[in-house]
C-alpha atoms as a PDB file:
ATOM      1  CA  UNK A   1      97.876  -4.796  -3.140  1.00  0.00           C
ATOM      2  CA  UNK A   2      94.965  -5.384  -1.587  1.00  0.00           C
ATOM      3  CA  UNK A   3      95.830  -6.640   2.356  1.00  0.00           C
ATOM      4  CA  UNK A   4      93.238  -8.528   4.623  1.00  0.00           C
ATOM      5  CA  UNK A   5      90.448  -6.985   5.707  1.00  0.00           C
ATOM      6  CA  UNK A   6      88.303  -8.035   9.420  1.00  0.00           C
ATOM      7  CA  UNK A   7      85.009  -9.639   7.805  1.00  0.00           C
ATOM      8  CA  UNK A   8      86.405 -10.139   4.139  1.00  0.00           C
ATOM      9  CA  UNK A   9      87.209 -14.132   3.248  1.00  0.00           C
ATOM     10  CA  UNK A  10      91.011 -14.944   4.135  1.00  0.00           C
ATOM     11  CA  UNK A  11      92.984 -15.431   1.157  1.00  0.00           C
ATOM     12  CA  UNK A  12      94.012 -19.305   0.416  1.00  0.00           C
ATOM     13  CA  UNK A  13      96.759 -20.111   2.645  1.00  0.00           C
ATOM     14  CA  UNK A  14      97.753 -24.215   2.190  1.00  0.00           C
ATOM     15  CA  UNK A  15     101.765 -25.343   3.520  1.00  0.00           C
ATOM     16  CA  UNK A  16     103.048 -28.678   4.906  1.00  0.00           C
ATOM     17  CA  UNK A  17     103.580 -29.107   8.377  1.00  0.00           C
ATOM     18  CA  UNK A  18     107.104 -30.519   9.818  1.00  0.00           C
ATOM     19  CA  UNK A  19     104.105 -33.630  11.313  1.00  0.00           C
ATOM     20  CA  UNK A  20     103.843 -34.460   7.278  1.00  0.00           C
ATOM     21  CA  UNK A  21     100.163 -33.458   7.292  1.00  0.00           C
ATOM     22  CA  UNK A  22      99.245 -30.643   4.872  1.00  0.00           C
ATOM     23  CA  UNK A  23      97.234 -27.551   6.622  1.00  0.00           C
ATOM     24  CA  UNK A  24      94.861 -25.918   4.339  1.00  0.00           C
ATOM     25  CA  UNK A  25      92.585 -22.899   5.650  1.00  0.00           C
ATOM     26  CA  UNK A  26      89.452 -23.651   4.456  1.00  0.00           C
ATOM     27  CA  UNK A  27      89.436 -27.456   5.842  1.00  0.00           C
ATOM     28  CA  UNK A  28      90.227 -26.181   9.478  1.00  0.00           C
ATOM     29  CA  UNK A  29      86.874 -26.332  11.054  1.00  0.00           C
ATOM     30  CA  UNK A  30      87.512 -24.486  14.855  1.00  0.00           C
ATOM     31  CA  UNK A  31      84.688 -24.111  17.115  1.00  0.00           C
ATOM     32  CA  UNK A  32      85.745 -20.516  17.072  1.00  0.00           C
ATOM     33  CA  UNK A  33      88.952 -19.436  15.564  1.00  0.00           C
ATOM     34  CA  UNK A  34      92.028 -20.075  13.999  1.00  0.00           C
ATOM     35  CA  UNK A  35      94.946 -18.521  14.977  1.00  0.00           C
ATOM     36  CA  UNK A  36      97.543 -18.060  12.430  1.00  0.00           C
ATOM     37  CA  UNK A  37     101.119 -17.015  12.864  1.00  0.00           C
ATOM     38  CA  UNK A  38     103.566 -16.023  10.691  1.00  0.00           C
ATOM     39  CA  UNK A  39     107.207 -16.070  11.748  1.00  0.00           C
ATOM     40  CA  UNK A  40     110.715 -15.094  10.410  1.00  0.00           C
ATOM     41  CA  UNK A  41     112.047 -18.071  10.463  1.00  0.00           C
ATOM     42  CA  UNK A  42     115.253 -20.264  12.025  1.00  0.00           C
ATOM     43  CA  UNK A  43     117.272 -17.142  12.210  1.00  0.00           C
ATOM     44  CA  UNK A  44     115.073 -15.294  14.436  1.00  0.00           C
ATOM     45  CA  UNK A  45     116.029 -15.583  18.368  1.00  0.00           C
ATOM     46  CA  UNK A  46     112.269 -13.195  19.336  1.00  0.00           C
ATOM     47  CA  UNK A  47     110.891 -15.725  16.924  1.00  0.00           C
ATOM     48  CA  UNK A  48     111.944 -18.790  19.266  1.00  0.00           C
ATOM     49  CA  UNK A  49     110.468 -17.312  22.425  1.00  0.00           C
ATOM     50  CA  UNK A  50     107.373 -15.811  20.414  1.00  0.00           C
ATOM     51  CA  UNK A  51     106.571 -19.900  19.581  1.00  0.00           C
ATOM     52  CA  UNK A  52     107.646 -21.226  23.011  1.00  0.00           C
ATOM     53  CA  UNK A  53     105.242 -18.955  24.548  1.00  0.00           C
ATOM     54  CA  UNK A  54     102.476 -20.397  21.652  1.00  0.00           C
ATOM     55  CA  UNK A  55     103.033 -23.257  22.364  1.00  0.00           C
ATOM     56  CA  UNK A  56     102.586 -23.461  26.271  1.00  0.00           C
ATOM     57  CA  UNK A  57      99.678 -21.484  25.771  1.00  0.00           C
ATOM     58  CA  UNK A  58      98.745 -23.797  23.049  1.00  0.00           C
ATOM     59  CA  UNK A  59      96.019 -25.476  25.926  1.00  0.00           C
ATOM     60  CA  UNK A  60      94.530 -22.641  26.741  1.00  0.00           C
ATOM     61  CA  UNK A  61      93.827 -21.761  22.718  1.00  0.00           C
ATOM     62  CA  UNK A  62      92.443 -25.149  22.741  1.00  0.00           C
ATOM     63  CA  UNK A  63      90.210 -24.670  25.547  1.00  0.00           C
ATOM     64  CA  UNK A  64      88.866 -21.787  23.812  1.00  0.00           C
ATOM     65  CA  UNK A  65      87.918 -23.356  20.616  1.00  0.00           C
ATOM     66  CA  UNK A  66      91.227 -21.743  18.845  1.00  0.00           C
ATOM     67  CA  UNK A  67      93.212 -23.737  16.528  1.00  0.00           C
ATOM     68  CA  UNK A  68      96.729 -22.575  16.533  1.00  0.00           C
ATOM     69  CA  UNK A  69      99.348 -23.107  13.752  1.00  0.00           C
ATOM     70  CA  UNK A  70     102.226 -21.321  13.022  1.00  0.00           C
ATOM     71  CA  UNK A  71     104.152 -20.987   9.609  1.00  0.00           C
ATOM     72  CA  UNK A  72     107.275 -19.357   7.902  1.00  0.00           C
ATOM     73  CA  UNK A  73     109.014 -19.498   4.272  1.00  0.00           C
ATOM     74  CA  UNK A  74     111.948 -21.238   5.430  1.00  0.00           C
ATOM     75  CA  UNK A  75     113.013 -24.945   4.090  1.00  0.00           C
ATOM     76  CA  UNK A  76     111.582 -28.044   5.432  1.00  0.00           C
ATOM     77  CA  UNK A  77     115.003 -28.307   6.737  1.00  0.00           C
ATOM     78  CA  UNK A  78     115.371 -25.028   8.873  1.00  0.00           C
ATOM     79  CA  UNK A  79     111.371 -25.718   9.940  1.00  0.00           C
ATOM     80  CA  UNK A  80     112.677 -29.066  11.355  1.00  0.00           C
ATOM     81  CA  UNK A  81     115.923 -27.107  12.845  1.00  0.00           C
ATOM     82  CA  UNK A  82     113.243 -25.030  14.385  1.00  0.00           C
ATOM     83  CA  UNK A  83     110.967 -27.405  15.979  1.00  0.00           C
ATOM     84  CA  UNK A  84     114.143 -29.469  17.554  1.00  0.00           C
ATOM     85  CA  UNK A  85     116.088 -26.861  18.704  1.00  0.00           C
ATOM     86  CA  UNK A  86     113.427 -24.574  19.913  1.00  0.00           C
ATOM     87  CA  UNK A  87     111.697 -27.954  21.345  1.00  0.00           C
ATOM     88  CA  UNK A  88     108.243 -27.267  19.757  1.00  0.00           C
ATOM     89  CA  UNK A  89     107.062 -30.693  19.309  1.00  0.00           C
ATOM     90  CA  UNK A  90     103.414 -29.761  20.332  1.00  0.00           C
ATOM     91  CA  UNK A  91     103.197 -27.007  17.888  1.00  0.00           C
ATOM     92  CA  UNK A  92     102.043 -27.352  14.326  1.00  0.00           C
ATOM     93  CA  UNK A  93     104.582 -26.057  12.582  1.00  0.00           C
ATOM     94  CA  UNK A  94     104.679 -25.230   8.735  1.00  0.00           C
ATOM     95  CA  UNK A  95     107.108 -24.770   6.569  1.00  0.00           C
ATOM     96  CA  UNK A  96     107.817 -23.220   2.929  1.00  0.00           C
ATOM     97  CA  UNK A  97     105.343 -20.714   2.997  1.00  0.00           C
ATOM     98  CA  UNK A  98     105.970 -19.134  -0.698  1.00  0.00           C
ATOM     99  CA  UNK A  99     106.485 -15.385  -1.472  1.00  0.00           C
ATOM    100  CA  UNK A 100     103.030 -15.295  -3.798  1.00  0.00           C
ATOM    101  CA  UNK A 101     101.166 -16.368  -0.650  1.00  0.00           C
ATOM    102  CA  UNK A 102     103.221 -14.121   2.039  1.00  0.00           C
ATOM    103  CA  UNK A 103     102.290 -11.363  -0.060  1.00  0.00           C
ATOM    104  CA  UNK A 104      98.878 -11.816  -1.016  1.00  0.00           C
ATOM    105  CA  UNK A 105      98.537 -12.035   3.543  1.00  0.00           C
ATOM    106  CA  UNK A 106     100.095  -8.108   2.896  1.00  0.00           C
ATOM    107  CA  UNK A 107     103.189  -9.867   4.671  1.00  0.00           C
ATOM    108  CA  UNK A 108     106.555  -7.775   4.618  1.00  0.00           C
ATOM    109  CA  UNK A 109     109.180  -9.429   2.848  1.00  0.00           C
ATOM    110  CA  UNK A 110     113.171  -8.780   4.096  1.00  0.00           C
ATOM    111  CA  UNK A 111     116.018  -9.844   2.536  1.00  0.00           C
ATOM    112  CA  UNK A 112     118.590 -11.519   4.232  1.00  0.00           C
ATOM    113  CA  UNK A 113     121.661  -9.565   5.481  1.00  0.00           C
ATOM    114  CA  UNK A 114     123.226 -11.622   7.847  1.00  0.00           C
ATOM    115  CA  UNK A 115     124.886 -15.163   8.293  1.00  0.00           C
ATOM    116  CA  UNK A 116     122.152 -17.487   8.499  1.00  0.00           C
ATOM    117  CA  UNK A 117     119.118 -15.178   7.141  1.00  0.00           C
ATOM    118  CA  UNK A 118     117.512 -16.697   3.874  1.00  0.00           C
ATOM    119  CA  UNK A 119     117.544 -14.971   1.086  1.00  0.00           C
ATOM    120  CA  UNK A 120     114.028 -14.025   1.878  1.00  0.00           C
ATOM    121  CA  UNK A 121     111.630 -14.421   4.491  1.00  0.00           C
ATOM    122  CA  UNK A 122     108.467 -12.717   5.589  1.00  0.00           C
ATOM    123  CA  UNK A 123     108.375 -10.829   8.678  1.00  0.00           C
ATOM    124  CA  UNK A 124     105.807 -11.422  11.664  1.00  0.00           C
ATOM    125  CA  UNK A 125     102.430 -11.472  10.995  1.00  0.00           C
ATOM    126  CA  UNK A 126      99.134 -12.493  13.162  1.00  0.00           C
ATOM    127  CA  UNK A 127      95.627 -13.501  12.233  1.00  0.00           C
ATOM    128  CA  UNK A 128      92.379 -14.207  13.914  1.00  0.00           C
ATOM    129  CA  UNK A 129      90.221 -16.000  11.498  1.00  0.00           C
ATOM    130  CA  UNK A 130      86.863 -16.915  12.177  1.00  0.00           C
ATOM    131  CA  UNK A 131      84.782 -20.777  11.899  1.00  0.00           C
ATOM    132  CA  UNK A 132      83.441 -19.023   8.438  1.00  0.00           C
ATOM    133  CA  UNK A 133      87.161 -18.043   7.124  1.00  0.00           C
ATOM    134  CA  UNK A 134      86.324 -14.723   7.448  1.00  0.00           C
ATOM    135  CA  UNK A 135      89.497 -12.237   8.749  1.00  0.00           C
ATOM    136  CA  UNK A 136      88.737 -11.194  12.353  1.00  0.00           C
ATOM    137  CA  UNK A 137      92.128  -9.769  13.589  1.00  0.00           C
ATOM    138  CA  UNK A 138      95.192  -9.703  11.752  1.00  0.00           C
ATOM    139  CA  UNK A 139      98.355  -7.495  13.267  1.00  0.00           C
ATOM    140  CA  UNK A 140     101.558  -7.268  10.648  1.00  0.00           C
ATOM    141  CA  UNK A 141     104.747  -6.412  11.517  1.00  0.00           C
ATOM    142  CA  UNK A 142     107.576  -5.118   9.578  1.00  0.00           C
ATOM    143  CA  UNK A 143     110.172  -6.015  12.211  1.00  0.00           C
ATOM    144  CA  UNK A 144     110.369  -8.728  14.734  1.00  0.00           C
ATOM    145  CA  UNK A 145     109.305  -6.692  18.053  1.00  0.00           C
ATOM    146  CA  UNK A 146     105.902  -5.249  18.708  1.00  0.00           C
ATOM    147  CA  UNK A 147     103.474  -8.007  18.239  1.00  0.00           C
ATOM    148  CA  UNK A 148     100.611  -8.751  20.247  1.00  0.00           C
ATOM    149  CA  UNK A 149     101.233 -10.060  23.617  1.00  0.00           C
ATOM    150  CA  UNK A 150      99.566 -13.964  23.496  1.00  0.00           C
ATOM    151  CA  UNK A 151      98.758 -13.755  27.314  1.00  0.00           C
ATOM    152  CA  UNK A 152      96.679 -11.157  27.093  1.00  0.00           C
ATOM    153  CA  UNK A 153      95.398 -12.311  23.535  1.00  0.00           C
ATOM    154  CA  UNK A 154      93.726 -15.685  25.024  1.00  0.00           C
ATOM    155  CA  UNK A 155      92.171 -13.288  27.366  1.00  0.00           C
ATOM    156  CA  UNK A 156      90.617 -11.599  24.506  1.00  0.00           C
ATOM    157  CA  UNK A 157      89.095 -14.682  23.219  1.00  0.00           C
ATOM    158  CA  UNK A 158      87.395 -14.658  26.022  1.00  0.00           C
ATOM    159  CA  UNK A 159      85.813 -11.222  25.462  1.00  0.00           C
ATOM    160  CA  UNK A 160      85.123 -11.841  22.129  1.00  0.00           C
ATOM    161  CA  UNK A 161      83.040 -15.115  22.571  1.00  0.00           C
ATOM    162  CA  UNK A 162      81.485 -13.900  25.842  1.00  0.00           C
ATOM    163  CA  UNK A 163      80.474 -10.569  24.507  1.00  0.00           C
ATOM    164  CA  UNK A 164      79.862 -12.037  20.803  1.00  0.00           C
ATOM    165  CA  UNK A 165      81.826  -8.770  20.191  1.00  0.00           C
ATOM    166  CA  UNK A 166      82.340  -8.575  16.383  1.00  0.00           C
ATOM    167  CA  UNK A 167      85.420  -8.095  14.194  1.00  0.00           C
ATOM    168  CA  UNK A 168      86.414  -4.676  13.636  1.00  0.00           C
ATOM    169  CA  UNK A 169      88.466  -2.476  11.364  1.00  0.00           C
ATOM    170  CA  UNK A 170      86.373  -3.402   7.595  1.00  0.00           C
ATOM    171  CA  UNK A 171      86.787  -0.209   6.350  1.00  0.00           C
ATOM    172  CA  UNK A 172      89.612   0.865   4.616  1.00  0.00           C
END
């Protein structure tokens, strides 16, 4: 399986959003970035403060030319669940994300062991991806701790456009 790759073309990514637009990859046109993030799903209590914290830093991403979205494989249903009970109304939030897709971002996949887990779900992933759809960060998780801090992350987009410091990590 080939995985993404910093200054390779993202692979197609297109879901629906709980708003009832559609979000397609390669229509997003950022001044800089677009900041994708993958989440567990409903289920996932680090998931709900991962998003919170997107989501009130959600202006500062902005302010930065970053377009944020965040996406998971659970139902339209749970996505919804998610949005209310988490109160992300100022995120876009996607929902349905299929397992073809999750694996062709080199997601891990879990299956569900507990009450309330889906059947399946991908586990965290992030990615960085450039005005020209090309991969500039990605981090992938195979668990729900250890991904990157967003604080600090904004503060890298800072670097990054200040230094025009370029994507690293192309070879495999």
């Amino acid at each position: 399986m080939k995985r993404p790759t910093p200054k390779q073309t993202a692979p197609d990514l297109k879901f629906n959003l709980v708003n009832g637009d559609q979000f397609s990859l390669t229509e997003q046109n950022p001044k800089n970035f677009t900041l994708v993030v993958f989440y567990r799903g409903l289920h996932c209590p680090i998931c709900k403060k991962y998003l919170q914290q997107l989501q009130d830093l959600q202006p500062d991403f902005k302010e930065r030319g970053v377009q944020v979205v965040a996406v998971s494989m659970d139902s339209e249903k749970r996505a919804r669940l998610s949005r209310q009970k988490w109160e992300l109304s100022n995120l876009d939030l996607g929902y349905e994300l299929d397992e073809e897709t999750a694996r062709n971002w080199a997601l891990y996949l879990s299956k569900g062991v507990k009450d309330g887990e889906p059947d399946v779900f991908s586990e965290p992933g992030l990615f960085l991806i450039d005005s020209t759809n090309q991969i500039y960060y990605s981090a992938i998780n195979s668990n729900p701790w250890g991904r990157p801090y967003l604080p600090s992350f904004v503060k890298a987009i800072d670097f990054i456009v200040s230094e025009d410091y370029p994507a690293r990590g192309e070879m495999l």
